[in-house]
N, C-alpha and C. Protein backbone atom coordinates (compact mmCIF):
# COMPACT_ATOMS: atom_id res chain seq x y z
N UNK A 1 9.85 9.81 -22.92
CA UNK A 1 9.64 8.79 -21.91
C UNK A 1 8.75 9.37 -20.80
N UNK A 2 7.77 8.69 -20.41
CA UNK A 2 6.60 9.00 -19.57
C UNK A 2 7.36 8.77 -18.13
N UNK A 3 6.81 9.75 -17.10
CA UNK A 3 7.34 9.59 -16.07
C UNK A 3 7.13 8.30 -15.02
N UNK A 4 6.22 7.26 -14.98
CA UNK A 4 6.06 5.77 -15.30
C UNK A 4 6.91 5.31 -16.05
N UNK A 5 7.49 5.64 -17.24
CA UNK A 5 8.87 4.78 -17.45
C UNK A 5 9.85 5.24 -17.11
N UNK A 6 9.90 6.65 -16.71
CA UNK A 6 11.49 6.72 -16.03
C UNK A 6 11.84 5.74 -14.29
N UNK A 7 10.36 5.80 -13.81
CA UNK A 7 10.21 5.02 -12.38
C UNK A 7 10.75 3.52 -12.71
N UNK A 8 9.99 3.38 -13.85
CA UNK A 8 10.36 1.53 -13.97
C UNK A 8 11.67 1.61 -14.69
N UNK A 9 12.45 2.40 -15.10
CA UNK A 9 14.32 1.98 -15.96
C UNK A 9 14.96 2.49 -14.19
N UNK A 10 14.42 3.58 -13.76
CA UNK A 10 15.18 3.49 -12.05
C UNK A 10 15.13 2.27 -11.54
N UNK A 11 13.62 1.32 -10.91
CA UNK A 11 13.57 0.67 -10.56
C UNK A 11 14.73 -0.67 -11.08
N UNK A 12 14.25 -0.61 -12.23
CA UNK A 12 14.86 -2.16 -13.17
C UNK A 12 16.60 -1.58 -12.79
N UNK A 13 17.14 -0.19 -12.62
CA UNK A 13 18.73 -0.44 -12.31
C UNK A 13 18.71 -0.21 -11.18
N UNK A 14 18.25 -0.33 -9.80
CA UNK A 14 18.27 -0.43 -8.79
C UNK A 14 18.39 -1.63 -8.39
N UNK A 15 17.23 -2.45 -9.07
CA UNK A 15 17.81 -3.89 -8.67
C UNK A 15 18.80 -4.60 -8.98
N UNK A 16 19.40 -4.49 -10.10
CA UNK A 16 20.15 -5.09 -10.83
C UNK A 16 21.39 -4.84 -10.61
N UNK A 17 21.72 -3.31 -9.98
CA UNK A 17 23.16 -3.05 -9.05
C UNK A 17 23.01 -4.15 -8.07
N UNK A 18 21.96 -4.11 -7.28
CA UNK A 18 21.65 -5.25 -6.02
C UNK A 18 22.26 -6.43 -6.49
N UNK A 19 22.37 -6.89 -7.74
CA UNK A 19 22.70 -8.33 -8.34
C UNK A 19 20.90 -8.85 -8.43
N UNK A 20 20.31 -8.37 -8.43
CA UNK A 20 18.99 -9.47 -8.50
C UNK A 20 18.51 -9.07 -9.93
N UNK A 21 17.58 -10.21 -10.55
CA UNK A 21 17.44 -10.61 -11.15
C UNK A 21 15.85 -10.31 -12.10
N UNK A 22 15.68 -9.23 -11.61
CA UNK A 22 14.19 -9.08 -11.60
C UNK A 22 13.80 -7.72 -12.56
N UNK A 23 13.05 -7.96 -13.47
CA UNK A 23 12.48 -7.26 -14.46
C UNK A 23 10.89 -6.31 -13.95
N UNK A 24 11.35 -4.91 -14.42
CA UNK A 24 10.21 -4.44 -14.29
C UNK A 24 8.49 -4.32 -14.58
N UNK A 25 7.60 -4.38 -14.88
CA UNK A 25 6.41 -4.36 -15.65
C UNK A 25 5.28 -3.31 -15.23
N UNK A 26 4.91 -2.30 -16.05
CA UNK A 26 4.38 -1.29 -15.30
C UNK A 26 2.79 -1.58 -15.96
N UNK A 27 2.24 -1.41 -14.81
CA UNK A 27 0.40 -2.06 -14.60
C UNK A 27 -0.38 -0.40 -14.45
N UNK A 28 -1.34 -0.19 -15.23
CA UNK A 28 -2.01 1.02 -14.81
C UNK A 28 -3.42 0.87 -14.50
N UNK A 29 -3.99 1.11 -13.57
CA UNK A 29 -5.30 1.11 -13.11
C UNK A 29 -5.77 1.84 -12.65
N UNK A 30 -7.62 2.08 -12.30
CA UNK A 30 -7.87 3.11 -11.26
C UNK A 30 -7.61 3.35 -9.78
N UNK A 31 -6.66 2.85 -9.64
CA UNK A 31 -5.71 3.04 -8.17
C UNK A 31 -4.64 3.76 -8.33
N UNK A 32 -4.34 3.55 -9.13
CA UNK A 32 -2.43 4.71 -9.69
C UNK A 32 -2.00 3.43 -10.98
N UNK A 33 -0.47 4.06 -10.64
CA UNK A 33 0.31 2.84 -11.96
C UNK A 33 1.18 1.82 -10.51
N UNK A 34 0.96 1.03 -10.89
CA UNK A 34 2.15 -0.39 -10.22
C UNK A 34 3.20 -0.87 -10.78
N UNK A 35 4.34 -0.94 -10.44
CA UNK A 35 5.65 -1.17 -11.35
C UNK A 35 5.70 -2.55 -10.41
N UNK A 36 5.41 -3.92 -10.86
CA UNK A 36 5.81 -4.91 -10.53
C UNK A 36 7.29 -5.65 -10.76
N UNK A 37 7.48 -5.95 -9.54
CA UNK A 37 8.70 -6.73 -10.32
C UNK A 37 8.81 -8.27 -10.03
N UNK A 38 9.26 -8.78 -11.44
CA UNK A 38 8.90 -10.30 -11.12
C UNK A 38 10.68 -10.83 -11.84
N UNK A 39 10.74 -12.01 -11.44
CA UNK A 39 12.12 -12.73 -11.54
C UNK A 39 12.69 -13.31 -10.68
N UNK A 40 14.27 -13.77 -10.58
CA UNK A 40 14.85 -14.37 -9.56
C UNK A 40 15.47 -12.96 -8.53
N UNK A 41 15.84 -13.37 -7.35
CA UNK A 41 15.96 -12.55 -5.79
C UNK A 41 15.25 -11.86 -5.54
N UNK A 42 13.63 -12.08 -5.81
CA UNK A 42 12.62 -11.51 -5.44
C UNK A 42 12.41 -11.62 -3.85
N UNK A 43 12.90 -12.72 -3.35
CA UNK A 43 12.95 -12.87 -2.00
C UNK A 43 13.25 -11.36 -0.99
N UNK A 44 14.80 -11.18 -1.67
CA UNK A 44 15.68 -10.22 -0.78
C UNK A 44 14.49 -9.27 -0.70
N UNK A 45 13.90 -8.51 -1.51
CA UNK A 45 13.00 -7.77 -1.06
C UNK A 45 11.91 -8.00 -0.45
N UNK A 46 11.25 -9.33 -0.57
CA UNK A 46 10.01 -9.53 0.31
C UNK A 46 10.79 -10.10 1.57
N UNK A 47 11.64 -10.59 2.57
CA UNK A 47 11.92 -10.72 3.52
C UNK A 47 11.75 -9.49 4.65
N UNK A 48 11.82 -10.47 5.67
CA UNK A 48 10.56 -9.66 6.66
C UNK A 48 9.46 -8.90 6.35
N UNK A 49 8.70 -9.44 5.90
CA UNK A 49 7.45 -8.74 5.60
C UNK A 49 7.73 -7.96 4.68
N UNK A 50 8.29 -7.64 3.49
CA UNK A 50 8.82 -6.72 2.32
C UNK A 50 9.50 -5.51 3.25
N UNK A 51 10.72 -5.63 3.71
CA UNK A 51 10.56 -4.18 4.40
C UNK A 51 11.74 -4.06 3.21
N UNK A 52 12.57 -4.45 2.12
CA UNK A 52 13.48 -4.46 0.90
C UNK A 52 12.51 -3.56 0.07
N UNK A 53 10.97 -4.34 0.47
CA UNK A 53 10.42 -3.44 -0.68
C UNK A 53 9.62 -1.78 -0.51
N UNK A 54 9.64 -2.06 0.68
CA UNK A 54 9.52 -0.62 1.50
C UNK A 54 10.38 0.92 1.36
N UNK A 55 11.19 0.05 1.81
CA UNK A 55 12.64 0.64 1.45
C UNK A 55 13.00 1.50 -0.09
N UNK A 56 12.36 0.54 -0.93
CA UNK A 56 12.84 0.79 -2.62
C UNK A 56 11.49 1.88 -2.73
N UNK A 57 10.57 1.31 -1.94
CA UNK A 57 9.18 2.28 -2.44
C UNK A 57 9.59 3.89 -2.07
N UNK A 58 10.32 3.89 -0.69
CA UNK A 58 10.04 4.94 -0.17
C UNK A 58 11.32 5.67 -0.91
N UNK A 59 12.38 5.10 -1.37
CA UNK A 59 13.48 5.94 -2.66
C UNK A 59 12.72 6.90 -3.37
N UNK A 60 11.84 5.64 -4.42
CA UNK A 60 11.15 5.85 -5.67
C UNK A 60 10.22 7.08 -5.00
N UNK A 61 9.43 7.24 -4.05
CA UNK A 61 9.01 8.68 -3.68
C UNK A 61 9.50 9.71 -3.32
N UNK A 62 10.39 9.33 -2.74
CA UNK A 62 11.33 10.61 -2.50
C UNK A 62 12.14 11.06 -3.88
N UNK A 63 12.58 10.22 -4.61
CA UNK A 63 13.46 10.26 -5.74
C UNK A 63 12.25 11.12 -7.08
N UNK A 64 10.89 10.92 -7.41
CA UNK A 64 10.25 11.24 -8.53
C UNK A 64 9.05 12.31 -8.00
N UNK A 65 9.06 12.78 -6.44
CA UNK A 65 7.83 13.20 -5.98
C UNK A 65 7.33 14.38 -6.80
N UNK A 66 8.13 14.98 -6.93
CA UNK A 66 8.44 16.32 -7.75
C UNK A 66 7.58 16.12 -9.06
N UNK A 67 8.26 14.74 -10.20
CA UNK A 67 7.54 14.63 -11.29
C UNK A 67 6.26 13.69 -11.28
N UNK A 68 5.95 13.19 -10.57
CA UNK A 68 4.95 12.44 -10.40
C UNK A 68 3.60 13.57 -9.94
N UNK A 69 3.64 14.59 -8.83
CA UNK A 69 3.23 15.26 -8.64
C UNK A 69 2.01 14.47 -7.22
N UNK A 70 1.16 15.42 -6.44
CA UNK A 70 0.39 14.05 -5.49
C UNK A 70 -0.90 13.99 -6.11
N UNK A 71 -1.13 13.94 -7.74
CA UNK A 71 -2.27 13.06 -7.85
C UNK A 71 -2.31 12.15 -8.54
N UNK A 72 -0.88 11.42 -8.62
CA UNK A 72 -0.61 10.74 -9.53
C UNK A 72 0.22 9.79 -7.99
N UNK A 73 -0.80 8.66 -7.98
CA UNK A 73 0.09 7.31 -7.15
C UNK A 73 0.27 6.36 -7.63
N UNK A 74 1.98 5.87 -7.58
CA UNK A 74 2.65 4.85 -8.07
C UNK A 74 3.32 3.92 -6.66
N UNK A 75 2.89 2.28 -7.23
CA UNK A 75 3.75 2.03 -5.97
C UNK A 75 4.19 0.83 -7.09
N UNK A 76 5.25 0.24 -5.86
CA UNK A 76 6.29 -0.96 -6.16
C UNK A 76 6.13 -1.75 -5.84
N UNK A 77 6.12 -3.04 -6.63
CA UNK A 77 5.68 -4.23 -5.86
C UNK A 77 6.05 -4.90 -6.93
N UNK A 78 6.66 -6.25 -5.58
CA UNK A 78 7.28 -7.63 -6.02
C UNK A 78 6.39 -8.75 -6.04
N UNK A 79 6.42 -9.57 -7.05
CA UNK A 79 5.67 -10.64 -7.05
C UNK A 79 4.03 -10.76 -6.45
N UNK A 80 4.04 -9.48 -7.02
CA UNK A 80 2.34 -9.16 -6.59
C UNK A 80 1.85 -9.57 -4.95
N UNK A 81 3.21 -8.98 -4.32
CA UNK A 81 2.77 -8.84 -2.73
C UNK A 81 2.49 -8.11 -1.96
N UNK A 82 2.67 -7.03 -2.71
CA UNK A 82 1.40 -5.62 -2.09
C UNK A 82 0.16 -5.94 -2.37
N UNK A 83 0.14 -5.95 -3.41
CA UNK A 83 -1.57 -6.32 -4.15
C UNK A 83 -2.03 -7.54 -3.52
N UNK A 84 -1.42 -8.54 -3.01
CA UNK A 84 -2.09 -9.71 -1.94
C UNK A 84 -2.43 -9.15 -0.41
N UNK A 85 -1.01 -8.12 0.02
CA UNK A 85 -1.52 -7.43 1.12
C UNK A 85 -2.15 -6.57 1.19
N UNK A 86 -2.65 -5.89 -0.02
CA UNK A 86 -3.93 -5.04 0.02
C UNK A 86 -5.00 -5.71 0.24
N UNK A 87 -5.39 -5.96 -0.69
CA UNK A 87 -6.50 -7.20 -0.69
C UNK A 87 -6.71 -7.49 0.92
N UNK A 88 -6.00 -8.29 1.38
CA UNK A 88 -6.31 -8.85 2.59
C UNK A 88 -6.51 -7.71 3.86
N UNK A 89 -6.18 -6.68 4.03
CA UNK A 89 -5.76 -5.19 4.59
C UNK A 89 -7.70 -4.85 4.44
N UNK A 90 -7.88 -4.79 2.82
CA UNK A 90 -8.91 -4.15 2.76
C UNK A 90 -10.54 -5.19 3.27
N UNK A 91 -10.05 -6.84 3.03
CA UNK A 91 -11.12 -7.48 3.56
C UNK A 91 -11.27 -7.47 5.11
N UNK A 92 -10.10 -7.09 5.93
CA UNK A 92 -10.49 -7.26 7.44
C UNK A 92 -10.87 -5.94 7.95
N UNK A 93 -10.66 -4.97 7.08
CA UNK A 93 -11.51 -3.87 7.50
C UNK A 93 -12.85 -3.95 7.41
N UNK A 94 -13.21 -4.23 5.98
CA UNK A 94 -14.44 -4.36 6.19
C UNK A 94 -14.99 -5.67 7.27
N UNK A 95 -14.43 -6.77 7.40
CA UNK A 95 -15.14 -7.53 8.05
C UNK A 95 -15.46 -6.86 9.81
N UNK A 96 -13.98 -6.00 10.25
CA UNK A 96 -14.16 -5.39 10.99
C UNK A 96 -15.48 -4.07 11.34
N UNK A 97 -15.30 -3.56 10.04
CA UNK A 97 -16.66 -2.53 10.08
C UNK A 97 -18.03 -3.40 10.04
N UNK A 98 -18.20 -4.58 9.35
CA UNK A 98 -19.56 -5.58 9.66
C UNK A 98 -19.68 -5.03 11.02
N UNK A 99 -18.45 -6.27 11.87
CA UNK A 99 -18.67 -6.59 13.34
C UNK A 99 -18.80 -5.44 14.51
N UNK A 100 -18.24 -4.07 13.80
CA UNK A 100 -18.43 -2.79 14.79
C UNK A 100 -19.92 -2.62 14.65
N UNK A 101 -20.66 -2.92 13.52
CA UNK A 101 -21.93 -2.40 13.11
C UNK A 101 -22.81 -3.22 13.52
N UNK A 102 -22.75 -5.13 13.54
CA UNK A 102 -23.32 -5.33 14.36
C UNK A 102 -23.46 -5.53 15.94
N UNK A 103 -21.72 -5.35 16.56
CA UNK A 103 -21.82 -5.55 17.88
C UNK A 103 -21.90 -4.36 18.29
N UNK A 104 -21.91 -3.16 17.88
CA UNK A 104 -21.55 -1.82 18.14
C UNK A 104 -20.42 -2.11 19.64
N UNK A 105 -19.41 -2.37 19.17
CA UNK A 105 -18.39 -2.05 19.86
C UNK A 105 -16.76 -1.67 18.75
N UNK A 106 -16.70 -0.88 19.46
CA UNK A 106 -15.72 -0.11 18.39
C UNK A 106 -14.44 -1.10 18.24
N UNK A 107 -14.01 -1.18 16.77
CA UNK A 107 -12.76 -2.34 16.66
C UNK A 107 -11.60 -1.66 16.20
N UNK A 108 -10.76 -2.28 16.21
CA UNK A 108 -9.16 -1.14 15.97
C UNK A 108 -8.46 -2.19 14.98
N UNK A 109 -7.68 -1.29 14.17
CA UNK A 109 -6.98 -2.63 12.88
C UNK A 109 -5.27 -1.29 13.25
N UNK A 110 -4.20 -2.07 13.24
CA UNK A 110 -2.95 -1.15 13.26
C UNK A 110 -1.84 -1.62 14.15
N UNK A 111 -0.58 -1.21 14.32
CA UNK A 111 -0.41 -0.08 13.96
C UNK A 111 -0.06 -0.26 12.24
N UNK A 112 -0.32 1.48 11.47
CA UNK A 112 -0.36 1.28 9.95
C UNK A 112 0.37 2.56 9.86
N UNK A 113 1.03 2.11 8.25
CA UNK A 113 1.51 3.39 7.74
C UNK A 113 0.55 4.39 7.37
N UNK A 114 0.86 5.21 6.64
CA UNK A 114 -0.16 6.38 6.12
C UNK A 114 -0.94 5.43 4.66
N UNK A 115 -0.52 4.81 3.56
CA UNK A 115 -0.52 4.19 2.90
C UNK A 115 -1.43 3.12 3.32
N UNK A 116 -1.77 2.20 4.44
CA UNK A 116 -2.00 1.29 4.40
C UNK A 116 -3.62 1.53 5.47
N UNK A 117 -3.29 2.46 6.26
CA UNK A 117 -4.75 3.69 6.42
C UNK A 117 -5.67 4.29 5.51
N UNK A 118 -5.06 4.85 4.98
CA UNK A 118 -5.68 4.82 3.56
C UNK A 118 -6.28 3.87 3.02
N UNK A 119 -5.83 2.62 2.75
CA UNK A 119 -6.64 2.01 1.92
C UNK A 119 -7.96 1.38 3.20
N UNK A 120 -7.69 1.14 4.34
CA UNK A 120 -8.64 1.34 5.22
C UNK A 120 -9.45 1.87 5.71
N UNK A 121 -9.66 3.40 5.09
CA UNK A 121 -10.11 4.25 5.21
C UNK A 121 -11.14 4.11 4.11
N UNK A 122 -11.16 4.08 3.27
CA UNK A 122 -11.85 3.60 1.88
C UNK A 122 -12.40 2.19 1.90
N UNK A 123 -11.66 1.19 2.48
CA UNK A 123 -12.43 -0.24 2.68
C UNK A 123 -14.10 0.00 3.68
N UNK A 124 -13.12 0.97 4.68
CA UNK A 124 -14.95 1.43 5.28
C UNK A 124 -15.92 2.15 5.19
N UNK A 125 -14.95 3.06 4.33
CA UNK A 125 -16.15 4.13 3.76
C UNK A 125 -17.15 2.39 2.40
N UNK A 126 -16.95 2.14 1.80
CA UNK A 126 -18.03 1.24 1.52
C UNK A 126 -18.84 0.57 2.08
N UNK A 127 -18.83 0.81 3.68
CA UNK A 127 -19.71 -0.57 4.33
C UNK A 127 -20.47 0.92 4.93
N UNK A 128 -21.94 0.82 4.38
CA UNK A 128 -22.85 2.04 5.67
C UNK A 128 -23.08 2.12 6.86
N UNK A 129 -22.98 2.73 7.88
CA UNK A 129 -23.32 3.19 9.06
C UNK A 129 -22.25 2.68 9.66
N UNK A 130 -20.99 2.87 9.45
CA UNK A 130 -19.78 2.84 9.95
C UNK A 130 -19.17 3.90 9.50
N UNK A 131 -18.02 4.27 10.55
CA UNK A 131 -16.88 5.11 9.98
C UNK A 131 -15.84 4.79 11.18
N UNK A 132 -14.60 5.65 10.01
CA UNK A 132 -13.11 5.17 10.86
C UNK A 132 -12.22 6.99 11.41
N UNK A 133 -11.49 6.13 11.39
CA UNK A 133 -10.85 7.55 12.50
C UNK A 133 -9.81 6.87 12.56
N UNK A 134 -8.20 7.55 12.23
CA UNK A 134 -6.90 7.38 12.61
C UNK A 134 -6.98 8.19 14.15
N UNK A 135 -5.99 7.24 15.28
CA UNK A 135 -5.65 7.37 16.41
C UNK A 135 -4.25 7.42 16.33
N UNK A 136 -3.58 8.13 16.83
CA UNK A 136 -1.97 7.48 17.75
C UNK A 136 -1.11 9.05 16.88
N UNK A 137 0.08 9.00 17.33
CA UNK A 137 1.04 9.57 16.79
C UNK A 137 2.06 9.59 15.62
N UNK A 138 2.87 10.60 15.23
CA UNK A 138 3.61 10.17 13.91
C UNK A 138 2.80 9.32 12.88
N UNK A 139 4.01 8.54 12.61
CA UNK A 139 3.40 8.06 10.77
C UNK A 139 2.94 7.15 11.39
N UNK A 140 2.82 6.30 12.09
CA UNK A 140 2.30 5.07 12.46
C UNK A 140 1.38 5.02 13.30
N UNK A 141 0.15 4.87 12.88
CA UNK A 141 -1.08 4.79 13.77
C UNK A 141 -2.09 3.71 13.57
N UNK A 142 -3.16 4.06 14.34
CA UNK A 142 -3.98 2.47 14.60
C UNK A 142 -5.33 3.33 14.30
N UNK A 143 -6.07 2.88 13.25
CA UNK A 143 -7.32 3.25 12.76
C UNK A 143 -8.75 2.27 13.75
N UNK A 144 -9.29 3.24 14.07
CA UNK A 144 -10.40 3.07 14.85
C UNK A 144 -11.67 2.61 14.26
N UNK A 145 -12.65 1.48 14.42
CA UNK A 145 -13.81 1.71 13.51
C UNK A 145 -15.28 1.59 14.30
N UNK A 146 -16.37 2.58 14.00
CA UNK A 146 -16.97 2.38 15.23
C UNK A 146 -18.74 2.59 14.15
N UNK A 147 -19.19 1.85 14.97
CA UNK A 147 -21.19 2.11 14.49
C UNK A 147 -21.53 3.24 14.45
N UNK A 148 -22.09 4.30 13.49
CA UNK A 148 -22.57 5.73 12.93
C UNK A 148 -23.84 5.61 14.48
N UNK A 149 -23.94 6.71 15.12
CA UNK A 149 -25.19 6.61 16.26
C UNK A 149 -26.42 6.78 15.19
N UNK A 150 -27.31 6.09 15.58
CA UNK A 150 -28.65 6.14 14.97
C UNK A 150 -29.68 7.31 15.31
């Protein structure tokens, strides 16, 4: 058993002690592997903003970090609501890096986890003559984005 399926038989009995209802499905791409989970009490975990699913993510890393190793990223996600909040995470960065580049006034997106910087960090490295910069303290900070000087 691949260490992607030991994540998704954890996951699938994690929920299912919970009483919910929800089956695992593991997705692999050039981003890492995604263990989706789809079914009934998908809710309990996306309420308040997924912090159920936060929660389960940050187990599953602490629980496999060891076998997973850090070049291998896996995340968790319900009803494909990370992957909607990526998506959207990664379009207002860039729209943000446009508007730093053409108003040259520096724009700020945050506060963010390390995880969600990251993918902001990479949304602007694609747009040229911009770059970003994490600001603030601890895990939670506010990424900066400002016009490259000419």
């Amino acid at each position: 058993m691949t260490p992607e399926q030991q994540v998704a038989e954890f996951v699938s009995q994690v929920v299912k002690q919970m009483g919910l209802g929800l089956e695992a499905r593991v997705e692999t791409n050039d981003e890492g592997t995604r263990i989706n989970l789809e079914g009934d009490g998908a809710e309990v975990l996306l309420a308040k903003r997924g912090e159920g699913l936060q929660a389960l993510q940050h187990i599953v890393d602490s629980a496999f970090r060891r076998q997973l190793g850090e070049q291998k990223r896996l995340f968790v996600d319900c009803m494909d609501f990370r992957k909607g909040k990526d998506n959207e995470l990664k379009a207002m960065a860039k729209f943000l890096a446009e508007k730093a580049k053409l108003s040259g006034a520096e724009q700020s997106i945050g506060p963010l986890n390390a995880y969600e910087r990251r993918l902001v960090h990479l949304a602007v490295a694609e747009v040229p003559g911009v770059a970003s910069e994490s600001i603030g303290d601890a895990a939670v900070k506010t990424v900066t984005i400002s016009a490259l000087k000419k």
